[in-house]
PDB file of N, CA and C in Angstrom:
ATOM      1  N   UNK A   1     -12.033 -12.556  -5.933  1.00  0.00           N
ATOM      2  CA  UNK A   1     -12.180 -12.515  -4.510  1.00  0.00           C
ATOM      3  C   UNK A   1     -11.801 -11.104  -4.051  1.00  0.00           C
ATOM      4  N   UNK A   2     -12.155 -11.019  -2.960  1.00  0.00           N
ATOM      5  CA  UNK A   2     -12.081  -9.013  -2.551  1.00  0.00           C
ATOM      6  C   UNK A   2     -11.974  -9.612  -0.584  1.00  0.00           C
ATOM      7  N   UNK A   3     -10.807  -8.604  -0.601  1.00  0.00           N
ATOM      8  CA  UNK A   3     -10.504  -8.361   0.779  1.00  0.00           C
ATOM      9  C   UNK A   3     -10.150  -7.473   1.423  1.00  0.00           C
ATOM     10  N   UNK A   4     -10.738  -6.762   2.508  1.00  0.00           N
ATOM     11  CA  UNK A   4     -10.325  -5.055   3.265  1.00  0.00           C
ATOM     12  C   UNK A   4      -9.155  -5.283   3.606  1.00  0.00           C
ATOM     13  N   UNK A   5      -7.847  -5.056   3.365  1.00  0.00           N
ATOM     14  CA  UNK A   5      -6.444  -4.447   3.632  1.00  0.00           C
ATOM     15  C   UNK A   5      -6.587  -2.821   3.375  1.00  0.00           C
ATOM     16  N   UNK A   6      -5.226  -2.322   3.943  1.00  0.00           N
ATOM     17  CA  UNK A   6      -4.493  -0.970   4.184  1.00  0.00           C
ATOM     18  C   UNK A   6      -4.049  -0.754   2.550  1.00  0.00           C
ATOM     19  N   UNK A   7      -4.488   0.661   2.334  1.00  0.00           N
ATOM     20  CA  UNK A   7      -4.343   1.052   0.930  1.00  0.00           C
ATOM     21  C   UNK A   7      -3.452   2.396   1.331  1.00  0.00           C
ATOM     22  N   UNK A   8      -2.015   2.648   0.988  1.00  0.00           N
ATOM     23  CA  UNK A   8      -0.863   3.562   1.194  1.00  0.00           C
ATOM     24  C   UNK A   8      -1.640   5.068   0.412  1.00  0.00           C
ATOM     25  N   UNK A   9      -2.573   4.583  -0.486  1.00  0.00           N
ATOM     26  CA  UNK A   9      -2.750   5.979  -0.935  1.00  0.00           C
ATOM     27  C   UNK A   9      -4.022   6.356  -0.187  1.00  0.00           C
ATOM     28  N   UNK A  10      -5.011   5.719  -0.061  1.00  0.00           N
ATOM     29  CA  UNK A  10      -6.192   6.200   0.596  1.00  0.00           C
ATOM     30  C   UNK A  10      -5.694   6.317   2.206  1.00  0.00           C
ATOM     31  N   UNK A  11      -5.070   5.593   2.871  1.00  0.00           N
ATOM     32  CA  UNK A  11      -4.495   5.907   4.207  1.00  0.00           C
ATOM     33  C   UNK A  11      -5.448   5.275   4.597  1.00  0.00           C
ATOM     34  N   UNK A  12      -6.279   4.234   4.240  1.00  0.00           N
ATOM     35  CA  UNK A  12      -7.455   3.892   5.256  1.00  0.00           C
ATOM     36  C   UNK A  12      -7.593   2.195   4.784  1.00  0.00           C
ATOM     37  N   UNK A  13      -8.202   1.178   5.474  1.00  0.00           N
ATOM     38  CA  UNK A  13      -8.274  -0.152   5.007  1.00  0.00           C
ATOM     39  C   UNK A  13     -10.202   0.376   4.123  1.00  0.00           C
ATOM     40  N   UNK A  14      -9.276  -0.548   3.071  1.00  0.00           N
ATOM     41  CA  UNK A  14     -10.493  -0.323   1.722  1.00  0.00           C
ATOM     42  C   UNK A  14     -10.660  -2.055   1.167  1.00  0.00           C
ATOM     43  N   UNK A  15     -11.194  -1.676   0.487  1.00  0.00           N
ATOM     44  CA  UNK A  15     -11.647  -3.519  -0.781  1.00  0.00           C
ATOM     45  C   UNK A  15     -10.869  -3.580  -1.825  1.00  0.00           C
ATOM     46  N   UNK A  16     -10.591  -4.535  -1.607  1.00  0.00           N
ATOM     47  CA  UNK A  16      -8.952  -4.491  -2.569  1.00  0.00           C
ATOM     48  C   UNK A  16      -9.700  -5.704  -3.240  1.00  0.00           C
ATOM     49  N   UNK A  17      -9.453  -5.997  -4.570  1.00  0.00           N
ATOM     50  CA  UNK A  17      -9.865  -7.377  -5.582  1.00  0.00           C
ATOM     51  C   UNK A  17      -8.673  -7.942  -5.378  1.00  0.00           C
ATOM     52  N   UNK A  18      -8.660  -9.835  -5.201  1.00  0.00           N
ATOM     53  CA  UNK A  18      -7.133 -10.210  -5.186  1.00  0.00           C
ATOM     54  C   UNK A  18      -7.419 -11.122  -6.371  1.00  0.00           C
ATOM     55  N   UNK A  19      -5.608 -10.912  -7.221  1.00  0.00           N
ATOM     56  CA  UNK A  19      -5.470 -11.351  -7.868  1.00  0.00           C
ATOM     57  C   UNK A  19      -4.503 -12.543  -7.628  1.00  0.00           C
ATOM     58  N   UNK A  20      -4.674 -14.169  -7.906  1.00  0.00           N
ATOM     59  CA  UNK A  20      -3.597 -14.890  -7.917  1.00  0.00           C
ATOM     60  C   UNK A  20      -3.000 -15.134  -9.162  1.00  0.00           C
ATOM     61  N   UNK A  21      -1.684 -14.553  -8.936  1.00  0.00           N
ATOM     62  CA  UNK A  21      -0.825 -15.205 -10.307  1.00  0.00           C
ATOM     63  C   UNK A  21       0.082 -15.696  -9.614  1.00  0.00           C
ATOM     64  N   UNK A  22       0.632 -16.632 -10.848  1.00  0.00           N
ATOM     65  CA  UNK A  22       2.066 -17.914 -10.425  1.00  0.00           C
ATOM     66  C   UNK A  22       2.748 -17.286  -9.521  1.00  0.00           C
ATOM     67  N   UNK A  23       3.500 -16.210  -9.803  1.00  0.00           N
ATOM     68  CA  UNK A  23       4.362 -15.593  -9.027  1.00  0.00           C
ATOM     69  C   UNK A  23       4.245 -14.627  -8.235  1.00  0.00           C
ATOM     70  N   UNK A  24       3.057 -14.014  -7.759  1.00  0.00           N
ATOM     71  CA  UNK A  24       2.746 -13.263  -6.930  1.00  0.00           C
ATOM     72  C   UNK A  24       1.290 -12.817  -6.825  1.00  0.00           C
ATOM     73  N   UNK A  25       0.809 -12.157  -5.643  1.00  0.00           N
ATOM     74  CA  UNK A  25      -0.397 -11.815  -5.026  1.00  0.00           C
ATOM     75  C   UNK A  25      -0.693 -10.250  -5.588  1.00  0.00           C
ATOM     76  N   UNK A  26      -1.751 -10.013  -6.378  1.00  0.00           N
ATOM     77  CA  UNK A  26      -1.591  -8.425  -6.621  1.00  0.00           C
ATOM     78  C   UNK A  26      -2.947  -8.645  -6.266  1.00  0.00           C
ATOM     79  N   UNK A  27      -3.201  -7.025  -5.178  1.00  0.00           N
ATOM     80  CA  UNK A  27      -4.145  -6.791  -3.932  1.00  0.00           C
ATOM     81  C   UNK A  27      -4.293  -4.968  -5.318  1.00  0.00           C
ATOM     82  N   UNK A  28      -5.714  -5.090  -5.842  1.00  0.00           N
ATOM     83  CA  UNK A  28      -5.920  -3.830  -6.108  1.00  0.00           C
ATOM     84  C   UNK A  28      -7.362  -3.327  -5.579  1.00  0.00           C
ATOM     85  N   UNK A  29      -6.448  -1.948  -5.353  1.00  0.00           N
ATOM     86  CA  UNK A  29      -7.681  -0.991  -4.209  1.00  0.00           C
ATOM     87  C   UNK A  29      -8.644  -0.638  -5.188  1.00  0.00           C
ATOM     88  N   UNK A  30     -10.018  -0.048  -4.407  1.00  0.00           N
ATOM     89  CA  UNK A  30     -11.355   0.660  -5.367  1.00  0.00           C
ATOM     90  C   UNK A  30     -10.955   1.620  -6.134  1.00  0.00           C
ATOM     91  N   UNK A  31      -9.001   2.281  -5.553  1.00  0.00           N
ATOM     92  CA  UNK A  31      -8.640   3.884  -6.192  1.00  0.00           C
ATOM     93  C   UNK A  31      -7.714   3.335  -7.658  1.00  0.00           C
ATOM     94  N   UNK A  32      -7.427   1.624  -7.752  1.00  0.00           N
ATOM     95  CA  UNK A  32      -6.581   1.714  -8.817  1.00  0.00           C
ATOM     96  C   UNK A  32      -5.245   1.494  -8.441  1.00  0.00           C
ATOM     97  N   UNK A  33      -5.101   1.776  -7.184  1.00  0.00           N
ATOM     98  CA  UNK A  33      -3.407   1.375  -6.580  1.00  0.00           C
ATOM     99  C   UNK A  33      -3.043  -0.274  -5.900  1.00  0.00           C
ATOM    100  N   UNK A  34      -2.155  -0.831  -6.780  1.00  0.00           N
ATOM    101  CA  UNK A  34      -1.990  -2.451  -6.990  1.00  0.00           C
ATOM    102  C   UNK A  34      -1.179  -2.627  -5.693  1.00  0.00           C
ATOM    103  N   UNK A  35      -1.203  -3.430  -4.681  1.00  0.00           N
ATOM    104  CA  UNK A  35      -0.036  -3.822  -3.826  1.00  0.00           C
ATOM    105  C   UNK A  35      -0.005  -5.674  -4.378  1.00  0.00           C
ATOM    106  N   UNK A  36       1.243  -5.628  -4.529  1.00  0.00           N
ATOM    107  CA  UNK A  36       1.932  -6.660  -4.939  1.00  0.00           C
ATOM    108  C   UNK A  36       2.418  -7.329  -3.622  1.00  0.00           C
ATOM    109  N   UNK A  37       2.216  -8.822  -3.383  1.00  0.00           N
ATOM    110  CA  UNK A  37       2.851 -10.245  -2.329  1.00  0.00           C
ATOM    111  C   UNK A  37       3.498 -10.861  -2.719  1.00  0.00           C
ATOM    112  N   UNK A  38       4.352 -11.600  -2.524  1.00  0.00           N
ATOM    113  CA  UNK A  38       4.899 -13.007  -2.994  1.00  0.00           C
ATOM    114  C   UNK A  38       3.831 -14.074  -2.278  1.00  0.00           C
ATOM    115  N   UNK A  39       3.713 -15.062  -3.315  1.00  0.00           N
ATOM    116  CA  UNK A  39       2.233 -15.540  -3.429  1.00  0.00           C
ATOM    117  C   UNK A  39       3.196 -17.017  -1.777  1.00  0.00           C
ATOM    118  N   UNK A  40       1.869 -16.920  -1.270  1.00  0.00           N
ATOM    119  CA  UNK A  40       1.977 -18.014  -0.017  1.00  0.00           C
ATOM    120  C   UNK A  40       0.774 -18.666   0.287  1.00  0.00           C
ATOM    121  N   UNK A  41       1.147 -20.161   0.477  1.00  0.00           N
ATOM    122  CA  UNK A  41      -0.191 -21.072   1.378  1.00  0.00           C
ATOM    123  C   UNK A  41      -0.156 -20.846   2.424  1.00  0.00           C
ATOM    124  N   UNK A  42       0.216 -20.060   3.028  1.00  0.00           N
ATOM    125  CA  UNK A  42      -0.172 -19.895   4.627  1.00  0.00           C
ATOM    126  C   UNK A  42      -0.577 -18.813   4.867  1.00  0.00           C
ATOM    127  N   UNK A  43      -1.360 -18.913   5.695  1.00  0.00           N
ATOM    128  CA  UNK A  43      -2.486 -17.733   5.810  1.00  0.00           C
ATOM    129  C   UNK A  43      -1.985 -16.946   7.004  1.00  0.00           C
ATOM    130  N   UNK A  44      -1.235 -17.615   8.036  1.00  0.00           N
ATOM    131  CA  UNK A  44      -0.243 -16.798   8.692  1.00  0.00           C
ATOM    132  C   UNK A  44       0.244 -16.004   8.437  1.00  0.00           C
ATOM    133  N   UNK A  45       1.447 -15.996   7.211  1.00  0.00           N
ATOM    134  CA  UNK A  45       2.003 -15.692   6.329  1.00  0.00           C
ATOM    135  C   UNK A  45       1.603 -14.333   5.902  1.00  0.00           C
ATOM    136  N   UNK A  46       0.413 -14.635   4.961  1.00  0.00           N
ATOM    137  CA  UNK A  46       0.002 -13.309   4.845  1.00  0.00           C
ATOM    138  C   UNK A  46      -0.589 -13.069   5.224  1.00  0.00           C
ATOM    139  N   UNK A  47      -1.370 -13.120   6.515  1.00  0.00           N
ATOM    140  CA  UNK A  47      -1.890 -11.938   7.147  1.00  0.00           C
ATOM    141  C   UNK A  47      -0.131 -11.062   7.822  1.00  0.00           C
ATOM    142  N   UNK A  48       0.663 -11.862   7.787  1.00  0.00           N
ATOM    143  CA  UNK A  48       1.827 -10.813   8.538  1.00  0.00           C
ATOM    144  C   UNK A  48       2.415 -10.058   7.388  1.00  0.00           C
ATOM    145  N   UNK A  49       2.533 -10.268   6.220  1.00  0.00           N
ATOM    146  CA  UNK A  49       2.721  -9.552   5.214  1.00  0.00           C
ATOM    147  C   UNK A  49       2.008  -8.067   4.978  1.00  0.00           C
ATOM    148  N   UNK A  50       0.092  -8.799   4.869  1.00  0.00           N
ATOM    149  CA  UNK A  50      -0.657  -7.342   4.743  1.00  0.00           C
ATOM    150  C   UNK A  50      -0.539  -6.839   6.342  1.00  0.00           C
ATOM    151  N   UNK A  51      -0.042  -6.924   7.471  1.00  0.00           N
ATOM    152  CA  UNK A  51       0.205  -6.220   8.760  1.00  0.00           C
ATOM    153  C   UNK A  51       1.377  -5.486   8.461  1.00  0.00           C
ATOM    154  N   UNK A  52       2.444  -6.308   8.276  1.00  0.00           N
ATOM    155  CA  UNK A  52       3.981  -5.268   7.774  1.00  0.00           C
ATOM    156  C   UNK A  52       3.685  -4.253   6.875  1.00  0.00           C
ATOM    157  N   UNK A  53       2.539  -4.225   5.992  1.00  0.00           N
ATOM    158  CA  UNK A  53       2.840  -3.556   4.642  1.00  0.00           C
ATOM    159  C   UNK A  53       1.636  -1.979   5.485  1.00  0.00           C
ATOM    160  N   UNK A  54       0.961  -2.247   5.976  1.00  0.00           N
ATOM    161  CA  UNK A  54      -0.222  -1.252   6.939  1.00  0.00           C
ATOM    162  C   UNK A  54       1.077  -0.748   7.688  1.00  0.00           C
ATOM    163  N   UNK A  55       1.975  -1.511   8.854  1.00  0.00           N
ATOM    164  CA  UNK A  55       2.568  -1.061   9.457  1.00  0.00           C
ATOM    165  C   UNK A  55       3.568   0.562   9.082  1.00  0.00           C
ATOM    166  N   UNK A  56       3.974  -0.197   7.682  1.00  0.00           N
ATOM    167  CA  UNK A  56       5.035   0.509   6.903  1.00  0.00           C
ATOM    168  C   UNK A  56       4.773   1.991   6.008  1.00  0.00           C
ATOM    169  N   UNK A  57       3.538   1.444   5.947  1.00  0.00           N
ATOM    170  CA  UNK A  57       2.361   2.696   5.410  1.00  0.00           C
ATOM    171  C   UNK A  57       1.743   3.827   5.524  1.00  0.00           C
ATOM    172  N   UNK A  58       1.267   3.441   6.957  1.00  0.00           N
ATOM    173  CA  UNK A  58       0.520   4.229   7.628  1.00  0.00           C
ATOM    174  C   UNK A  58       0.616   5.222   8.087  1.00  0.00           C
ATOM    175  N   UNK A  59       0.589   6.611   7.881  1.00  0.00           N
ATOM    176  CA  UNK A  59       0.549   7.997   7.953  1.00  0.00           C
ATOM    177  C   UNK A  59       1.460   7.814   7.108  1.00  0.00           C
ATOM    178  N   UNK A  60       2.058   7.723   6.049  1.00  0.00           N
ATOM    179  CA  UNK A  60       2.431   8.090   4.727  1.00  0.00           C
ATOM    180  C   UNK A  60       2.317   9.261   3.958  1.00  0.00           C
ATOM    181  N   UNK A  61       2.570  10.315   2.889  1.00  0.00           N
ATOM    182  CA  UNK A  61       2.193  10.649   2.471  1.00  0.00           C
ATOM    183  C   UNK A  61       1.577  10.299   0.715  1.00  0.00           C
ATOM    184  N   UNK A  62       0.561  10.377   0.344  1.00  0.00           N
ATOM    185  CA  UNK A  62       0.681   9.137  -0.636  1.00  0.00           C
ATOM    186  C   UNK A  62       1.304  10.465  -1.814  1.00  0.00           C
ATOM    187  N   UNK A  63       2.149   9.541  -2.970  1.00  0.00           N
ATOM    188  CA  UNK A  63       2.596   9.985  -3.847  1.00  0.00           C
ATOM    189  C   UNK A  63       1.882  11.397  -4.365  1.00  0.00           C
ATOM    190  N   UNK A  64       0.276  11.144  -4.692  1.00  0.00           N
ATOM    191  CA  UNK A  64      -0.194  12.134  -5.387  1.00  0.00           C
ATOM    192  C   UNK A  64      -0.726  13.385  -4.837  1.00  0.00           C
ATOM    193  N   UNK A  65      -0.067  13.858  -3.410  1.00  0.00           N
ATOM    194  CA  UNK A  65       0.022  14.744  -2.691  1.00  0.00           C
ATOM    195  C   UNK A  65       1.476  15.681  -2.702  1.00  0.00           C
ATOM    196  N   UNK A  66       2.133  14.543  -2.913  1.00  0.00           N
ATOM    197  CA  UNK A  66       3.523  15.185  -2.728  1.00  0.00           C
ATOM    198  C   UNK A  66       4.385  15.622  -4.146  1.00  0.00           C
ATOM    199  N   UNK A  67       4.948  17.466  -3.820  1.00  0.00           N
ATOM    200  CA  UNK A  67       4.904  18.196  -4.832  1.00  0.00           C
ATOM    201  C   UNK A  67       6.756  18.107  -4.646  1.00  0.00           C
ATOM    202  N   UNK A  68       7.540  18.004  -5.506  1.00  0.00           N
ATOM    203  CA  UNK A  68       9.161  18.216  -5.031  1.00  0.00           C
ATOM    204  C   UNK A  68       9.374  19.242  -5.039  1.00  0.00           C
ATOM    205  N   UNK A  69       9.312  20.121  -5.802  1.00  0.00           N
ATOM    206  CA  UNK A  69       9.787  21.811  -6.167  1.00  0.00           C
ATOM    207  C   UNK A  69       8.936  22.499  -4.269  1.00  0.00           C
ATOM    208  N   UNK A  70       8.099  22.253  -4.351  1.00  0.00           N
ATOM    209  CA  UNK A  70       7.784  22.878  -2.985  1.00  0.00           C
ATOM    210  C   UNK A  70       7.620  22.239  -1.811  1.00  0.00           C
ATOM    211  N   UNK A  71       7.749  20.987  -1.441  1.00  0.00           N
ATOM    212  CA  UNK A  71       8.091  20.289  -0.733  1.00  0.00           C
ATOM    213  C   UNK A  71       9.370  19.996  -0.031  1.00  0.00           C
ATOM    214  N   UNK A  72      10.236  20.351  -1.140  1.00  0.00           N
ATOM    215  CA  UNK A  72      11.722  20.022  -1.228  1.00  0.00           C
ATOM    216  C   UNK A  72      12.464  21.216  -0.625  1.00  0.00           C
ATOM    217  N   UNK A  73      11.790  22.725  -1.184  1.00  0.00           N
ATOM    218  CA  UNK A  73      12.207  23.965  -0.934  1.00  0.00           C
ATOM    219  C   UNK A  73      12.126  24.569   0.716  1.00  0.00           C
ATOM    220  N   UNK A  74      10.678  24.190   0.966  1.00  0.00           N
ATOM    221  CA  UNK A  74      10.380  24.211   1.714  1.00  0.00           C
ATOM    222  C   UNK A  74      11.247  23.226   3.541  1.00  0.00           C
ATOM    223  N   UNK A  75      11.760  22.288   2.858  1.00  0.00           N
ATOM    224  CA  UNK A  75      12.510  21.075   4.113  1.00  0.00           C
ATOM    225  C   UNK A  75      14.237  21.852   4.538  1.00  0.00           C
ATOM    226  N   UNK A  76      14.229  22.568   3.148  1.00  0.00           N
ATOM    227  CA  UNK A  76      15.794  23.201   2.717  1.00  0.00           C
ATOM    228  C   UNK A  76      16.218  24.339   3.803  1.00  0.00           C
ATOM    229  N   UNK A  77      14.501  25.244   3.460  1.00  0.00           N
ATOM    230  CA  UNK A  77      14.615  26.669   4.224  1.00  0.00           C
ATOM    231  C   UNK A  77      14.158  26.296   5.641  1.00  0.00           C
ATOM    232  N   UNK A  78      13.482  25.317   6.058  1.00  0.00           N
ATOM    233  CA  UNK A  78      13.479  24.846   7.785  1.00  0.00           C
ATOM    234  C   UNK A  78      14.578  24.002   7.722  1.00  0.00           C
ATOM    235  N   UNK A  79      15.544  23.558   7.697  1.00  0.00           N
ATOM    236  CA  UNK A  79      16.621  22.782   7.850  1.00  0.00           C
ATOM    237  C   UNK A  79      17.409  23.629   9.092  1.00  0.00           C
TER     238      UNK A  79
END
């Protein structure tokens, strides 16, 4: 099954394949990046889950942008 949720690395809602296992919901994007649920029958539920997780996300920087040595140097000398 495939559903458009908020993907932290693309910054944009994409097609995520969902996976159900026993113990949890794994939502993977077209880029390869897995978001993990705790699995629920209520559809309430998770739609407020994938809303919190967009909420929490959104303008992010995703991991494979962000450099420490110059990122880090850089926050030090504007401090």
């Amino acid at each position: 099954m495939t559903k458009i949720l908020f993907c932290a690395v693309c910054q944009d809602d994409t097609t995520h394949t969902i996976d159900i296992l026993p113990h949890e919901i794994v939502c993977t994007c077209d880029c390869g990046h897995p978001i993990k649920f705790p699995p629920s029958k209520d559809a309430g539920v998770l739609r407020a889950m994938f809303d919190r997780h967009r909420a929490a996300n959104l303008g992010q920087i995703p991991a494979v942008e962000y450099k420490p040595d110059v990122d880090v140097a850089s926050a030090i000398e504007n401090a």
